[in-house]
Protein backbone atom coordinates (compact mmCIF):
# COMPACT_ATOMS: atom_id res chain seq x y z
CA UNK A 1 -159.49 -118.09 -104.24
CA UNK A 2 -159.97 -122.21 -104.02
CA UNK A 3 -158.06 -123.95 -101.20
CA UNK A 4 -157.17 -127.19 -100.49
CA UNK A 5 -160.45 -128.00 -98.64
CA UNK A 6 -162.19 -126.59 -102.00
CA UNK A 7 -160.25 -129.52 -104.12
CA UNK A 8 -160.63 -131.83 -101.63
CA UNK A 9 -164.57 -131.86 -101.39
CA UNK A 10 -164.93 -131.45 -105.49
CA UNK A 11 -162.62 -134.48 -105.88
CA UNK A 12 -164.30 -136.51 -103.11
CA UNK A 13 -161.52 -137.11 -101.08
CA UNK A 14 -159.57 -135.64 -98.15
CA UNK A 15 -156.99 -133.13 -97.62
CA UNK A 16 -154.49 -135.08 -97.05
CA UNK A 17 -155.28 -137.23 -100.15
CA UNK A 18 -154.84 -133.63 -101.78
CA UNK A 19 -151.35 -132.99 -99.84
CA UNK A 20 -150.54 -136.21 -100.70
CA UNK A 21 -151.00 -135.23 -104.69
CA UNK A 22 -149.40 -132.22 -104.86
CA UNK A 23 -146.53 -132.71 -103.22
CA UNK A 24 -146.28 -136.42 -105.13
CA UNK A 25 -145.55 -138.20 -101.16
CA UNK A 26 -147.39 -141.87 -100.11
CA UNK A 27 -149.40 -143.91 -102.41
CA UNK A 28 -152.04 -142.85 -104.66
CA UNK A 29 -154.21 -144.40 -107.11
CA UNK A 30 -154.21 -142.70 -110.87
CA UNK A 31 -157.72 -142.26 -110.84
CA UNK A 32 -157.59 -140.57 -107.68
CA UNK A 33 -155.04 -138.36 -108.92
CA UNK A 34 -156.64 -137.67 -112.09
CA UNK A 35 -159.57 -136.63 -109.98
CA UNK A 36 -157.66 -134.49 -107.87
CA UNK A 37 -155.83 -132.54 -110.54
CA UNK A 38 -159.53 -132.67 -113.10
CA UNK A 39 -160.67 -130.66 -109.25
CA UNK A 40 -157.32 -128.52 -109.42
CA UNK A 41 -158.16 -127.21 -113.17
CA UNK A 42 -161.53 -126.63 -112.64
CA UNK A 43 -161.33 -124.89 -109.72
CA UNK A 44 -158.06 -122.98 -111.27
CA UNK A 45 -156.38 -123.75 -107.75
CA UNK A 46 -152.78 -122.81 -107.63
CA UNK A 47 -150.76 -124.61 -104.30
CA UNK A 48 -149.03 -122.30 -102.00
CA UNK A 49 -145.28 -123.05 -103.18
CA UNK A 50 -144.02 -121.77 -99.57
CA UNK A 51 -146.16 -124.60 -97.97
CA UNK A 52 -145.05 -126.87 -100.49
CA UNK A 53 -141.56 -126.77 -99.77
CA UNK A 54 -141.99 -126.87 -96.18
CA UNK A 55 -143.82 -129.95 -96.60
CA UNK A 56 -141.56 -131.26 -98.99
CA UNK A 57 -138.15 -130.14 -97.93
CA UNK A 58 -137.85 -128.96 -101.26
CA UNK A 59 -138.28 -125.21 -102.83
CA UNK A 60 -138.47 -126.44 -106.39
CA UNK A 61 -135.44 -123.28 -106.72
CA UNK A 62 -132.11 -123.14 -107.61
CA UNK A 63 -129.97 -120.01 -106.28
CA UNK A 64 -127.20 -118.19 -109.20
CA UNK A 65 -125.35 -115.60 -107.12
CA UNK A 66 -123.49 -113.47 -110.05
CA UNK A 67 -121.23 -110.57 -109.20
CA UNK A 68 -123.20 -107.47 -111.24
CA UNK A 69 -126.83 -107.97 -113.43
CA UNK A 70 -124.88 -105.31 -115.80
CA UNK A 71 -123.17 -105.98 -118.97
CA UNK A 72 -123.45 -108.85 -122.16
CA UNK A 73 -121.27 -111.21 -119.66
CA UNK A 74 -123.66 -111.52 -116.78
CA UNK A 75 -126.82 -111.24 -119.04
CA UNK A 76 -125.77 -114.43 -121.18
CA UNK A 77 -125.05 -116.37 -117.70
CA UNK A 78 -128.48 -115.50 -116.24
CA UNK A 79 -130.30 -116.45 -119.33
CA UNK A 80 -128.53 -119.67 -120.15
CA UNK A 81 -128.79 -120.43 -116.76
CA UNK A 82 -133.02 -119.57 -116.43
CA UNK A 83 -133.13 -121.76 -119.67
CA UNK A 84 -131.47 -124.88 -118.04
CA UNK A 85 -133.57 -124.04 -115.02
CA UNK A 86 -136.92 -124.13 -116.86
CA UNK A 87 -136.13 -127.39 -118.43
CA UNK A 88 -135.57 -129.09 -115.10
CA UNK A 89 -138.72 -127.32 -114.50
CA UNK A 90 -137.42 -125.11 -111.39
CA UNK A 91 -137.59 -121.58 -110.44
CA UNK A 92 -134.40 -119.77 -110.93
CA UNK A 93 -133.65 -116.69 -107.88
CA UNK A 94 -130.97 -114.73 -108.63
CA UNK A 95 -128.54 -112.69 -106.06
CA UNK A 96 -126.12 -109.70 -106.62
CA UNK A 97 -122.89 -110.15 -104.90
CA UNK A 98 -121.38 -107.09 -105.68
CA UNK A 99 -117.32 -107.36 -105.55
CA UNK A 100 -116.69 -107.86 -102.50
CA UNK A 101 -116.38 -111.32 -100.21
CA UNK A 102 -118.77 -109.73 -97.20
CA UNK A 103 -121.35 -109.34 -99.96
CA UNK A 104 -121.10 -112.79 -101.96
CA UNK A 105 -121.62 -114.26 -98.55
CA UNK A 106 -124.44 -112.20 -97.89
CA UNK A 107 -126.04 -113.03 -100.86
CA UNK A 108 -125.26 -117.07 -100.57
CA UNK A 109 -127.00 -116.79 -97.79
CA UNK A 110 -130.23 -115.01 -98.91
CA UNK A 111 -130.52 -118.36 -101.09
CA UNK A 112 -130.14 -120.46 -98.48
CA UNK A 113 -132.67 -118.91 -96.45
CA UNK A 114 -135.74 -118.66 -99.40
CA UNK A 115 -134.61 -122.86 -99.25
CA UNK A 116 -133.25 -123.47 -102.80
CA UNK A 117 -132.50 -126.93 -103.46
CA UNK A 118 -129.04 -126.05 -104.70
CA UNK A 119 -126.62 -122.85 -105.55
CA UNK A 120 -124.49 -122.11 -109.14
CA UNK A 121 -121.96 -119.45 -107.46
CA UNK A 122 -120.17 -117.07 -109.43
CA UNK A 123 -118.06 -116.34 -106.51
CA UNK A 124 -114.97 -114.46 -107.15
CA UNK A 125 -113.92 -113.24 -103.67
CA UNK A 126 -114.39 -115.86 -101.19
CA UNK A 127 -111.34 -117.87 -99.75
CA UNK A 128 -110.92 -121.70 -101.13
CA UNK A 129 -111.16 -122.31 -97.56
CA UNK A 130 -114.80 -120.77 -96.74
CA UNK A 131 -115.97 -122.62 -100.20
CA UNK A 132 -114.49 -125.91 -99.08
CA UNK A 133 -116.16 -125.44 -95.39
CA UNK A 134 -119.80 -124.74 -97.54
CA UNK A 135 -119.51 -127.59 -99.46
CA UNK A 136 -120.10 -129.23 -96.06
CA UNK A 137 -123.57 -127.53 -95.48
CA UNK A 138 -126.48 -129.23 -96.54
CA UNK A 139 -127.20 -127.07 -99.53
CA UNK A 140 -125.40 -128.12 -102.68
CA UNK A 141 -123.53 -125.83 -105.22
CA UNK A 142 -121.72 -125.46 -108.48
CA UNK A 143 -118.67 -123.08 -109.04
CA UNK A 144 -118.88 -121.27 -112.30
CA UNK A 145 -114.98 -120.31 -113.21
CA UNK A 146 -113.56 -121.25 -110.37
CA UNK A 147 -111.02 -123.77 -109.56
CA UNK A 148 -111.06 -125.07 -105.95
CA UNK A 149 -108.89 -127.93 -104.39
CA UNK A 150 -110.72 -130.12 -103.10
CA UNK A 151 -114.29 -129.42 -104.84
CA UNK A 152 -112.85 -130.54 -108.58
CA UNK A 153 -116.03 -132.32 -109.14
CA UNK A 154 -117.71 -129.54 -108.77
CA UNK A 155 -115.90 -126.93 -110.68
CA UNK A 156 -116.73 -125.37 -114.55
CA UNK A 157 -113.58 -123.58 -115.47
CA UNK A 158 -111.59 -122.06 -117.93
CA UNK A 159 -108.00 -122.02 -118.92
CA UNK A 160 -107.87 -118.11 -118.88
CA UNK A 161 -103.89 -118.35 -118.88
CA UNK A 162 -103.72 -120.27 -121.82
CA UNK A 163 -106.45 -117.72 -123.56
CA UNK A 164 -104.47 -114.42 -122.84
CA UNK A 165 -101.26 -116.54 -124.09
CA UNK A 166 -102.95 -117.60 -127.47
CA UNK A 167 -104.15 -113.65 -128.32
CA UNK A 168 -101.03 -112.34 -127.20
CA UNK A 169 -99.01 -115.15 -129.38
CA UNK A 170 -101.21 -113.97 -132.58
CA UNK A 171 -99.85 -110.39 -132.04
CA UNK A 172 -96.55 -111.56 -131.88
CA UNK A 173 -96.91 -113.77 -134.93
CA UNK A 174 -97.97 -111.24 -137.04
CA UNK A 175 -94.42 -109.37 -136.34
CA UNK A 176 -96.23 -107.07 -133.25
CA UNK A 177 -93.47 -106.15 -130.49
CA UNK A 178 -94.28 -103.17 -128.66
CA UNK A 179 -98.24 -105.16 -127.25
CA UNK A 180 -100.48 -102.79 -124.70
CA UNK A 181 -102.24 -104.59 -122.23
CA UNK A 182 -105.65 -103.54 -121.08
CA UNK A 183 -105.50 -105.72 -118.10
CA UNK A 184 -108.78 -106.54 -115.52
CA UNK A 185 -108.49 -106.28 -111.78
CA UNK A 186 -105.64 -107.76 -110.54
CA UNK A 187 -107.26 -108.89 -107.17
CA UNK A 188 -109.35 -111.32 -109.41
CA UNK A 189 -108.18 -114.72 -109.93
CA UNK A 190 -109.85 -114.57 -113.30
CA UNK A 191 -107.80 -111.25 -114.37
CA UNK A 192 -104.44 -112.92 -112.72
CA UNK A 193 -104.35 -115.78 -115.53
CA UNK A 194 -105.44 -113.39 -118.39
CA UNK A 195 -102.67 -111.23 -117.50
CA UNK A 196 -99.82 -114.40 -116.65
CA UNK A 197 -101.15 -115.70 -120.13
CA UNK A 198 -99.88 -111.95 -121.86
CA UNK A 199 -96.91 -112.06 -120.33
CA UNK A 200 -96.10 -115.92 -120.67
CA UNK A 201 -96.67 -115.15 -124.57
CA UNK A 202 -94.28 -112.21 -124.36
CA UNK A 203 -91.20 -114.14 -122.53
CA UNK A 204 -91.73 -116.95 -125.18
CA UNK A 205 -90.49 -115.01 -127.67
CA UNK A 206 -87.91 -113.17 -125.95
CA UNK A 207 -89.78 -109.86 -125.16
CA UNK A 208 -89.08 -108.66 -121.80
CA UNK A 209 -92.64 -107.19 -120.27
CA UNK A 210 -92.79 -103.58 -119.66
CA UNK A 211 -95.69 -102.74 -117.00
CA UNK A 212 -95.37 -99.26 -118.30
CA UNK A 213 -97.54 -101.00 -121.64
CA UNK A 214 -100.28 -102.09 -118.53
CA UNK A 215 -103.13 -100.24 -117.96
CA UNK A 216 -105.91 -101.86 -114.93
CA UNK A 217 -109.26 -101.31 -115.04
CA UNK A 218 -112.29 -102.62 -114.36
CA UNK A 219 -113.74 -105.06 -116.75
CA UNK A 220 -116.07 -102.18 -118.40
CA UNK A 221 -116.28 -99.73 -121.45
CA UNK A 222 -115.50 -96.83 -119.15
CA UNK A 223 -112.75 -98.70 -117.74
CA UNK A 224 -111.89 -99.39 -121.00
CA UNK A 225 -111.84 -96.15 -122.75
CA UNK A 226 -109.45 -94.71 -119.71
CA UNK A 227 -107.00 -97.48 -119.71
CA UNK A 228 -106.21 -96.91 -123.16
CA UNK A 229 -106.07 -93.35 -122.89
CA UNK A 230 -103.52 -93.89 -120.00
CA UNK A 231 -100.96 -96.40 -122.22
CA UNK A 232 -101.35 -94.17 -124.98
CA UNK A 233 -100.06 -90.89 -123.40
CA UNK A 234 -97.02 -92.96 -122.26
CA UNK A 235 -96.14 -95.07 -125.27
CA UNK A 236 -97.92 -93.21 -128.93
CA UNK A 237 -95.62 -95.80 -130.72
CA UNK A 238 -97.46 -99.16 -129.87
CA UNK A 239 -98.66 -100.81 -132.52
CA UNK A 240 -101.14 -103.81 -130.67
CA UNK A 241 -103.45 -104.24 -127.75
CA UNK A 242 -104.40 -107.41 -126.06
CA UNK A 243 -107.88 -106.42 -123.87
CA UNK A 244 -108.73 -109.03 -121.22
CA UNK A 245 -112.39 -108.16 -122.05
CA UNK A 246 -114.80 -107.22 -124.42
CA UNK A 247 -116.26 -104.34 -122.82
CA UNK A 248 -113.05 -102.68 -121.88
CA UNK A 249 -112.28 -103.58 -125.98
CA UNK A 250 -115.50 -101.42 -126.81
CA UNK A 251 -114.31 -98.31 -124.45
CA UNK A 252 -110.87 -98.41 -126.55
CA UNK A 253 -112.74 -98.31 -129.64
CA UNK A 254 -114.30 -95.36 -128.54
CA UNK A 255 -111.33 -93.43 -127.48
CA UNK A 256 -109.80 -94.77 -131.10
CA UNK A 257 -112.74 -93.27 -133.20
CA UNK A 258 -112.45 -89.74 -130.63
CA UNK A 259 -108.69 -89.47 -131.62
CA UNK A 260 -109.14 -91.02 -135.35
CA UNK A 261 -107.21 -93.97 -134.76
CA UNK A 262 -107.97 -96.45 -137.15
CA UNK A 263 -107.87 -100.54 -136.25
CA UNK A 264 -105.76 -102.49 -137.76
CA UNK A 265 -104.36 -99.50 -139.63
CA UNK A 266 -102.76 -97.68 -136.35
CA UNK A 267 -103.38 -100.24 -134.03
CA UNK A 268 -104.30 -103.63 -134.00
CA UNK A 269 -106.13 -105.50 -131.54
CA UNK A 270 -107.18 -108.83 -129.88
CA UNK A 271 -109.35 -109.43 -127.49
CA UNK A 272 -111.40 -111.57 -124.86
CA UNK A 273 -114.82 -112.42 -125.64
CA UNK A 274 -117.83 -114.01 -124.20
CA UNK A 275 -121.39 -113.21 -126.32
CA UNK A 276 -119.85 -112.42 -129.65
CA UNK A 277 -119.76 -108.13 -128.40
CA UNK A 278 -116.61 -108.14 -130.51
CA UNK A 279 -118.09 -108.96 -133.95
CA UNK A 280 -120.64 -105.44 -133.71
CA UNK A 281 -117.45 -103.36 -134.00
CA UNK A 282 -115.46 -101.72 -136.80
CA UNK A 283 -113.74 -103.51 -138.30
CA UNK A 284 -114.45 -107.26 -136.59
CA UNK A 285 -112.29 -108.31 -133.31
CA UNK A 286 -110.33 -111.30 -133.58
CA UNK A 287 -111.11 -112.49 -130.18
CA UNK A 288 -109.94 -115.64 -127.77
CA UNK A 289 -113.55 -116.63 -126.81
CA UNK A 290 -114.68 -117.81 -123.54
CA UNK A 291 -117.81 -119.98 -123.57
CA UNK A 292 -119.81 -118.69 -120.66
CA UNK A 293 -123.25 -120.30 -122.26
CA UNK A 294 -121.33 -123.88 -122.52
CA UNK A 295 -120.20 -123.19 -118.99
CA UNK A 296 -123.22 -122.15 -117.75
CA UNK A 297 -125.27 -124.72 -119.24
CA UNK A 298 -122.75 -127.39 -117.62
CA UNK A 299 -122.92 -125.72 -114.30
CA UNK A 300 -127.05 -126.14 -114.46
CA UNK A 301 -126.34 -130.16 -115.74
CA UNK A 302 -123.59 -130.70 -113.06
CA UNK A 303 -126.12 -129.08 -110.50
CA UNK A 304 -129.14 -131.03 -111.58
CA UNK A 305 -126.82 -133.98 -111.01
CA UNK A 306 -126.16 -133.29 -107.71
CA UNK A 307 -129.88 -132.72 -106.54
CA UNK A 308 -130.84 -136.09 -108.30
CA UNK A 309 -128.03 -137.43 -106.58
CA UNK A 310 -126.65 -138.77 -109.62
CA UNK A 311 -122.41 -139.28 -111.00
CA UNK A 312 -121.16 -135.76 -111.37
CA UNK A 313 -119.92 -135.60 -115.20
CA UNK A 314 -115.95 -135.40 -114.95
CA UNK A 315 -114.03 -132.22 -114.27
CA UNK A 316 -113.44 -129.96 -117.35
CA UNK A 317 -111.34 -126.88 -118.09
CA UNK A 318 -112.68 -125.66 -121.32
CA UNK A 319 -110.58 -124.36 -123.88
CA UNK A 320 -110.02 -121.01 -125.41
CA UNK A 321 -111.01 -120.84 -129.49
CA UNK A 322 -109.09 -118.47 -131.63
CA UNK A 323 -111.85 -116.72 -133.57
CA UNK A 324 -110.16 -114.53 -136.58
CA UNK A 325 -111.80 -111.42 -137.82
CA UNK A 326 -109.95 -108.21 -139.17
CA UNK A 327 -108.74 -106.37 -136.42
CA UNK A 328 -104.69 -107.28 -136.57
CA UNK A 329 -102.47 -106.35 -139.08
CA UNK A 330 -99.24 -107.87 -140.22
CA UNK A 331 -96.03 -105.58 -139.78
CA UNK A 332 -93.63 -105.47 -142.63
């Protein structure tokens, strides 16, 4: 395997002419450098990136701590993400936080320690407080859904209130009373506004919420299927469901086809939606979408920004879109 010494004597020049190239520090001539990299190629020499970035102060990495690498959610933030990365030409390292705030700390600092230039946190469970103390560190970062005082220029959110209150409002609308609620984790900020946004809806029209019509899960197809199962043996009679996630949508589906409940016939449904899961089912779920590959690819811009140490684009909440299918039926 070449080394530096290698490049340096086929170029004609010293080592630290070589350092000097690769890690683009000092001033060089072009014809020296076009030497140097001719040596590189021929040689097929490939620098030591952990020597790079201690010479450098720079990893050429950015850290995305996400809370699970399962499901169409997380697999659509990674990859928008990566794509962003590898145009900025970086290297993208990715950490599992689990759900837990012990864990997403853990796994910040696992980035922090391989040296990436900068973070895009998916952090769900740590306090405002312990983000607006990091913020202080050295290391910058991006919040992806998260809204933190004090760090609005560096938030991507999400008006997840105002999303559960515009699928809930289309139930309603078509003459739907009696609306289940597949609800997410109620610890979660996230699955807080989703479920404020169903009952917000509900109280606009004069419909008192029942909790008995609220089922919690997690947001997955198992969690999903059992929820539904849950409202169902308490309340046969409903006639809509609002699901505060696609997956959880998919497990009720399955459940529906088990007991040959037919959607809208029986029941109709709305539901939230990130990567288009909802439009593979039968019939098609009208869905409030939420734009994780917008948001993620404005997390990687707002992060490049920072590293370049350039304006931060302003704050935005994105907006929920209405996306109408065939999965709600009007009552008489």
């Amino acid at each position: 395997m070449a080394s530096i010494k290698d490049v340096a004597e086929l170029a004609k020049v010293s080592r630290a002419t070589v350092s000097r190239v690769l890690n683009e520090t000092g001033q060089i001539r072009e014809s020296t450098r076009a030497c140097v990299h001719e040596a590189m190629k021929k040689l097929n020499y490939r620098p030591n990136p952990l020597a790079r970035s201690l010479a450098t102060s720079s990893s050429n990495t950015v850290g995305l701590v996400v809370t699970s690498y399962r499901g169409s959610f997380f697999s659509e933030l990674m990859a928008e993400v990566q794509e962003s990365v590898d145009q900025q030409g970086k290297l993208l390292l990715v950490s599992r936080a689990h759900r837990s705030r012990d864990t997403e700390l853990r796994a910040i600092e696992r980035l922090k320690d391989m040296r990436c230039d900068g973070l895009i946190l998916h952090a769900r469970n740590l306090y405002d407080e312990e983000l607006r103390v990091l913020a202080e560190d050295k290391t910058p970062f991006i919040l992806l859904d998260r809204q933190v005082e004090g760090l609005e220029d560096r938030c991507v959110t999400f008006d997840h209130a105002e999303a559960g209150r515009m699928a809930v409002n289309h139930l309603i609308e078509h003459g739907h009373q009696k609306i289940a609620c597949l609800a997410g984790p109620r610890k979660r900020l996230t699955a807080q506004l989703r479920f404020q946004g169903y009952q917000r809806a509900l109280r606009e029209h004069g419909i008192e919420p029942d909790e008995s019509l609220v089922a919690e899960a997690d947001y997955d197809r198992i969690g999903g299927r059992r929820a539904m199962a849950e409202i169902l043996a308490r309340h046969s009679d409903i006639t809509a469901v609002y699901s505060c996630s696609e997956e959880m949508c998919v497990g009720a589906f399955d459940l529906f086809r088990e007991r040959n409940i037919t959607v809208p016939g029986d029941i109709s449904m709305v539901s939230f939606d990130s990567v288009d899961v909802c439009t593979i089912l039968t019939p098609a779920v009208t869905t409030v979408h939420f734009p994780i590959k917008e948001m993620a690819v404005r997390a990687s811009a707002a992060l490049s920004a920072l590293l370049n140490q350039q304006t931060l684009p302003a704050p935005e909440i994105f907006a929920p879109q209405l996306r109408l299918r065939h999965s709600v039926r009007t009552l008489d």
